[in-house]
PDB file of N, CA and C in Angstrom:
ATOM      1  N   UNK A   1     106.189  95.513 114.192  1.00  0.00           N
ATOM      2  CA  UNK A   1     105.923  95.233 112.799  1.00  0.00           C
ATOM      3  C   UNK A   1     104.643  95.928 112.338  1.00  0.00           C
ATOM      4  N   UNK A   2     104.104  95.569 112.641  1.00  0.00           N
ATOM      5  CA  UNK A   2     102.311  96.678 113.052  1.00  0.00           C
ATOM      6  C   UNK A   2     102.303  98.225 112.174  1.00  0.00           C
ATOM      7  N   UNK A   3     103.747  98.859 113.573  1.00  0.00           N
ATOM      8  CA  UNK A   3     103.493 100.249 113.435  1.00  0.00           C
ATOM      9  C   UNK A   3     104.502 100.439 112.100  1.00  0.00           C
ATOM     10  N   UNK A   4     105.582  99.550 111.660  1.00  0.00           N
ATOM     11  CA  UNK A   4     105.841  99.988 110.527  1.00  0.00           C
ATOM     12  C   UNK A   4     105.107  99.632 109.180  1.00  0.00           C
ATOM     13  N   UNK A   5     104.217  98.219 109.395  1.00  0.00           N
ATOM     14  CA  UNK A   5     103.396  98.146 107.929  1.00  0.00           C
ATOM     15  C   UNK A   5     102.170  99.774 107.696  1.00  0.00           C
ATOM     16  N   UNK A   6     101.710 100.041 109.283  1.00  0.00           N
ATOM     17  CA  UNK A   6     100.739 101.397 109.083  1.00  0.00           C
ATOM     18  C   UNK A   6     101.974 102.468 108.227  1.00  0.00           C
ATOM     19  N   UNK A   7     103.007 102.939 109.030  1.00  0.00           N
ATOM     20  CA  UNK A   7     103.811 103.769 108.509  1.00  0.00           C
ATOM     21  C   UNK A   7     104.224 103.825 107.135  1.00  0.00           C
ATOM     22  N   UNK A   8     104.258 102.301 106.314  1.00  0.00           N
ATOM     23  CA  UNK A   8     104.493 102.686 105.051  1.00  0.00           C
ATOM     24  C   UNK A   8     103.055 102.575 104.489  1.00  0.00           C
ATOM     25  N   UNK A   9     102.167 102.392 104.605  1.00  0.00           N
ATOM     26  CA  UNK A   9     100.524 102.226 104.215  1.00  0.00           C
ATOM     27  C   UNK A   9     100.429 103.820 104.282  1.00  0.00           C
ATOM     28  N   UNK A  10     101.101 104.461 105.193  1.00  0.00           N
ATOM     29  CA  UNK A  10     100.684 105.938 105.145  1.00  0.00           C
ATOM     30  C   UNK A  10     101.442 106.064 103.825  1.00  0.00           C
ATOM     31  N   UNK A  11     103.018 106.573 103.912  1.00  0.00           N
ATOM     32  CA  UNK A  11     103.403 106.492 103.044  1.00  0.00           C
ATOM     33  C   UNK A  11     102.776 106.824 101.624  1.00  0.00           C
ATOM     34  N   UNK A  12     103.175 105.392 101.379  1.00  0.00           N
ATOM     35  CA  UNK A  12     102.479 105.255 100.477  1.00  0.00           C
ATOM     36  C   UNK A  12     100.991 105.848  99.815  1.00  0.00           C
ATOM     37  N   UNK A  13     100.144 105.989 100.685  1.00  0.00           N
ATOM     38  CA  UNK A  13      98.700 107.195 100.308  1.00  0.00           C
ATOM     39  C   UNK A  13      99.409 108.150 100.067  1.00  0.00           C
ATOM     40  N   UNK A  14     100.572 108.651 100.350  1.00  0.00           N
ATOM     41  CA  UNK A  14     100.819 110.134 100.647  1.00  0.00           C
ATOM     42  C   UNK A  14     101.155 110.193  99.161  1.00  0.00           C
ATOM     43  N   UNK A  15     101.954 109.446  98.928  1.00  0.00           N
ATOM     44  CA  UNK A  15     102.118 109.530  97.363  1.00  0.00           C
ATOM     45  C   UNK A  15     101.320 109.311  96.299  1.00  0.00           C
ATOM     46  N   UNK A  16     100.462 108.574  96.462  1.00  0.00           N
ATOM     47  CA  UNK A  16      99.433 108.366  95.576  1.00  0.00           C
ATOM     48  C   UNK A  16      98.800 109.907  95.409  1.00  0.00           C
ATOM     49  N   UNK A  17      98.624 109.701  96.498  1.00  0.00           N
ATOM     50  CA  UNK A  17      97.635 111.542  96.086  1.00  0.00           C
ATOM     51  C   UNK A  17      98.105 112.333  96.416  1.00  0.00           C
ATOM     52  N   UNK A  18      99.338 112.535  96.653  1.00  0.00           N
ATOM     53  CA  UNK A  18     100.541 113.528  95.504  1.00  0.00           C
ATOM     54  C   UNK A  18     100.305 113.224  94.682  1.00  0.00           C
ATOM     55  N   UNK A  19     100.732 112.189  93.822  1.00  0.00           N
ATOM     56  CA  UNK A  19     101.081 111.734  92.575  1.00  0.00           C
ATOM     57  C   UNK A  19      99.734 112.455  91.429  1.00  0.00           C
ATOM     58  N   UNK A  20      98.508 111.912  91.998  1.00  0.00           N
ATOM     59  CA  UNK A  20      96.936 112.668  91.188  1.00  0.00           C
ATOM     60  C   UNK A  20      97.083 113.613  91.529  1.00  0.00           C
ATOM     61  N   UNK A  21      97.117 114.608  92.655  1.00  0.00           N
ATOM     62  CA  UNK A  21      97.576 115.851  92.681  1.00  0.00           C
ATOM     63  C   UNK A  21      98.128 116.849  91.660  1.00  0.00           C
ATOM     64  N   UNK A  22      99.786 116.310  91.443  1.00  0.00           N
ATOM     65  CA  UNK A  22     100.289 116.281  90.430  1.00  0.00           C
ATOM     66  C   UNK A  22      99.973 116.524  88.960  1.00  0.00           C
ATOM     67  N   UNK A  23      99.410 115.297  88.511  1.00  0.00           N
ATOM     68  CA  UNK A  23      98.682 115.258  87.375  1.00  0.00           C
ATOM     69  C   UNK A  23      97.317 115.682  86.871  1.00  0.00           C
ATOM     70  N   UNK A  24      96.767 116.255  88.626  1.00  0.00           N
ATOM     71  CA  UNK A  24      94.999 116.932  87.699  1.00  0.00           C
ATOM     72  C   UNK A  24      96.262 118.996  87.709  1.00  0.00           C
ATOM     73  N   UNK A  25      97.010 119.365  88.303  1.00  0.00           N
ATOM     74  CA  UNK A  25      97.344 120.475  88.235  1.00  0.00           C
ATOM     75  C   UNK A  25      98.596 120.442  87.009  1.00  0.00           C
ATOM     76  N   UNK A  26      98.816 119.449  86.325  1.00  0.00           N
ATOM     77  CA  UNK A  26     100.099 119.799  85.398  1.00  0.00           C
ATOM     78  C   UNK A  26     100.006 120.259  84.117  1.00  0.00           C
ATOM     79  N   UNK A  27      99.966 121.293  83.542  1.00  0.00           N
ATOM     80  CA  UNK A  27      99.458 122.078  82.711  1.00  0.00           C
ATOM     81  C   UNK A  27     100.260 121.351  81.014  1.00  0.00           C
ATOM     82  N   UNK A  28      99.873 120.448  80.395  1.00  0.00           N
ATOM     83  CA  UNK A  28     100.797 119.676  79.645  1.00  0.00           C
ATOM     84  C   UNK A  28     100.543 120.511  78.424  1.00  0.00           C
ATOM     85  N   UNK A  29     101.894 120.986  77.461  1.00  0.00           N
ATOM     86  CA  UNK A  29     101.311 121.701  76.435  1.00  0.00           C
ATOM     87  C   UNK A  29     101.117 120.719  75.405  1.00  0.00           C
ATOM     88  N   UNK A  30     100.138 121.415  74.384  1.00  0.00           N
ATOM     89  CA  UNK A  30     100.163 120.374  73.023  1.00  0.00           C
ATOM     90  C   UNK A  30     100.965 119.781  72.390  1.00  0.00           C
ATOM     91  N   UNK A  31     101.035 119.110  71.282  1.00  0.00           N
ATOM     92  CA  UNK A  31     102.393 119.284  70.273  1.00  0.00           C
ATOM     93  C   UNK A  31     101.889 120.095  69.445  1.00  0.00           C
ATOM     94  N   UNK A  32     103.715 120.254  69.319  1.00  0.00           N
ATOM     95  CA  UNK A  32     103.448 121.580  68.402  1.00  0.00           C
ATOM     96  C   UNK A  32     103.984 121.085  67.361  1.00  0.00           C
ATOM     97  N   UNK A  33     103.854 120.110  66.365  1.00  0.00           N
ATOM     98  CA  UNK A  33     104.183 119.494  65.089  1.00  0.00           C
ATOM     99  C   UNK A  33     103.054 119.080  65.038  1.00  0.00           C
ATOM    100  N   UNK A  34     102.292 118.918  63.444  1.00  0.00           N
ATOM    101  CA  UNK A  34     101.302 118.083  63.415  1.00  0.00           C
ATOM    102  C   UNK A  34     101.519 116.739  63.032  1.00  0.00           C
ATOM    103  N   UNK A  35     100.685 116.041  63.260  1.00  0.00           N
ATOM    104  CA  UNK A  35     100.864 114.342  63.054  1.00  0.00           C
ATOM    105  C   UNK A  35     100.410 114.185  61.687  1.00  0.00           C
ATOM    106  N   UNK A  36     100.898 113.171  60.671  1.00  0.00           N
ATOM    107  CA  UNK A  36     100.472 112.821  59.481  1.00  0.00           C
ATOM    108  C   UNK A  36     100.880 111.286  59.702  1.00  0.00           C
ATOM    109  N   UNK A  37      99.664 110.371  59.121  1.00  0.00           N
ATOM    110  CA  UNK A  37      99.520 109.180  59.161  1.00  0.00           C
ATOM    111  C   UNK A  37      98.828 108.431  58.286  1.00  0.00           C
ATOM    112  N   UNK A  38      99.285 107.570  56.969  1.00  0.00           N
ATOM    113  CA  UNK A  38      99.251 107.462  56.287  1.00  0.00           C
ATOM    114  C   UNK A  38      98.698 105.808  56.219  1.00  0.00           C
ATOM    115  N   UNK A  39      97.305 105.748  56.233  1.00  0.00           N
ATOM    116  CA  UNK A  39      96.875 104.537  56.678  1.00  0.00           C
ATOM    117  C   UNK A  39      96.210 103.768  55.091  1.00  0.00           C
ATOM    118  N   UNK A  40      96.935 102.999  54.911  1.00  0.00           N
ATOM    119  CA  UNK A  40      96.673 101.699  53.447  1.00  0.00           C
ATOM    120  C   UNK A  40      95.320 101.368  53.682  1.00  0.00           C
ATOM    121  N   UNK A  41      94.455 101.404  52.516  1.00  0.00           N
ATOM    122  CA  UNK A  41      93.100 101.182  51.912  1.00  0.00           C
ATOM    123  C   UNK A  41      92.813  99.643  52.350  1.00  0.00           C
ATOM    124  N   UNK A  42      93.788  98.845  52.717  1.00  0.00           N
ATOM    125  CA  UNK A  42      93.516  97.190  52.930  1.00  0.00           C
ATOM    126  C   UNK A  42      93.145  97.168  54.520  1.00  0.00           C
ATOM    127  N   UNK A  43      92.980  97.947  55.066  1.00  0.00           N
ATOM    128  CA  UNK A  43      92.897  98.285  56.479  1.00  0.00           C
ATOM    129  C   UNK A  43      91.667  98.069  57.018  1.00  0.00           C
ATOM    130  N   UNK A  44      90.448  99.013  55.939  1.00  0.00           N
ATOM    131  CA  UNK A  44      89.356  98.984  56.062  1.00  0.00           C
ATOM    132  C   UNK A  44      88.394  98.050  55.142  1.00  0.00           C
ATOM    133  N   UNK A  45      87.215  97.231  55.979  1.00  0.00           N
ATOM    134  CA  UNK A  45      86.782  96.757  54.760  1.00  0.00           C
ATOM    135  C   UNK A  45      86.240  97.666  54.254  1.00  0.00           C
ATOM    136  N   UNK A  46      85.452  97.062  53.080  1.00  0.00           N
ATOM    137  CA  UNK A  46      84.322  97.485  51.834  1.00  0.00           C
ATOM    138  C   UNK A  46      83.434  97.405  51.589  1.00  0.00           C
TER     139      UNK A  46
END
């Protein structure tokens, strides 16, 4: 039981940092539409 809780404890790290790996190298592009958002004057006070 031991050597399989270590085995998925490895595992598991392995993916984690894959996973950040992953995401500090994934080159995400912008959008390419612009956003318009149309926010009511009662929103903010005065």
């Amino acid at each position: 039981m031991k050597k399989t809780s270590l085995i998925a404890l490895v595992v598991i790290a392995g993916l984690i940092v894959s996973g950040g790996f992953f995401l500090l190298t994934w080159d995400i592009p912008p959008p390419s539409a612009p956003v318009e958002k149309v926010l009511p004057d009662e929103r903010f006070p005065r």
